[in-house]
Protein backbone atom coordinates (compact mmCIF):
# COMPACT_ATOMS: atom_id res chain seq x y z
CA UNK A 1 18.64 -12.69 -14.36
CA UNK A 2 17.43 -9.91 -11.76
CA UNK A 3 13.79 -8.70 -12.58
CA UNK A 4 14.59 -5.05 -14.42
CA UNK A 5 10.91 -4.18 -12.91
CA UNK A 6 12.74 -4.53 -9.46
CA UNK A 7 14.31 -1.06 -8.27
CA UNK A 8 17.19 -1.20 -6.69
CA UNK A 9 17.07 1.84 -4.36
CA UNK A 10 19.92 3.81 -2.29
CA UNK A 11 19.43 3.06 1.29
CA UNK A 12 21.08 6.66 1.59
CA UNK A 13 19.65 8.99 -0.47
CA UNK A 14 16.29 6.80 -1.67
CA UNK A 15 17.80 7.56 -5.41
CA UNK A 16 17.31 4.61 -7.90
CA UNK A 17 20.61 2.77 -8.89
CA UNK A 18 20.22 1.79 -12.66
CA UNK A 19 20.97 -2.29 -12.61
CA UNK A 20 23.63 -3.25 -14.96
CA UNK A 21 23.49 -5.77 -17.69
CA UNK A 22 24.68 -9.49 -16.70
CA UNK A 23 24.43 -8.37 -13.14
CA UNK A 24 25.53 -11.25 -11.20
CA UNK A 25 25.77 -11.95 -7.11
CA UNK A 26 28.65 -10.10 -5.38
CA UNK A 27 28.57 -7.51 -7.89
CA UNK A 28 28.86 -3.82 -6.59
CA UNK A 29 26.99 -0.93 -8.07
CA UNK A 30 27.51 3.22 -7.04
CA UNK A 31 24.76 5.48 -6.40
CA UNK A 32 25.44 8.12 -8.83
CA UNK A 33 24.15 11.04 -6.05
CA UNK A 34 25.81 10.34 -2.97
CA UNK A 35 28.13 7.49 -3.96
CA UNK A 36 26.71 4.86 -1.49
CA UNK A 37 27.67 1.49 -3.10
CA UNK A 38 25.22 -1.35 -2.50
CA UNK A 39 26.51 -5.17 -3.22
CA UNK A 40 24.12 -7.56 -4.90
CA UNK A 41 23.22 -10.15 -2.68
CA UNK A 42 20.72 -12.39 -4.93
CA UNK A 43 19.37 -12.02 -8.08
CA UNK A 44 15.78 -14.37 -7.27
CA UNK A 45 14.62 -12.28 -5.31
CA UNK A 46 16.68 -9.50 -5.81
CA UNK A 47 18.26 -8.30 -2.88
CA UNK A 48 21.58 -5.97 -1.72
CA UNK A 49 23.26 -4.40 1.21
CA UNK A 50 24.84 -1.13 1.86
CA UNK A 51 28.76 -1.55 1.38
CA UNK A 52 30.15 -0.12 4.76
CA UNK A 53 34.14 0.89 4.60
CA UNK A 54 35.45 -0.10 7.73
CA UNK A 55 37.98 2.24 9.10
């Protein structure tokens, strides 16, 4: 499981995104601000990407 010391941190808006319970890779998560959604990449180390809609 993800560290919950880690921050996981809108690469928007620099808001924190709260991590959810049982968070596993692939998951996606919603800045509650702006709505940028980030995808979790790994859990050890934690790392995520900005989700980018494609038009």
């Amino acid at each position: 499981m993800a560290d919950a010391n880690l921050k996981i941190t809108c690469p928007d808006c620099n808001s924190e995104i709260p991590q959810i319970e049982g968070m596993v890779v692939g998951d996606i998560l919603e800045c509650s601000e702006c709505g940028t959604e980030v995808e979790i990449q790994s859990l050890e180390p934690l790392t995520y990407r900005e989700l980018i809609e494609e038009k």
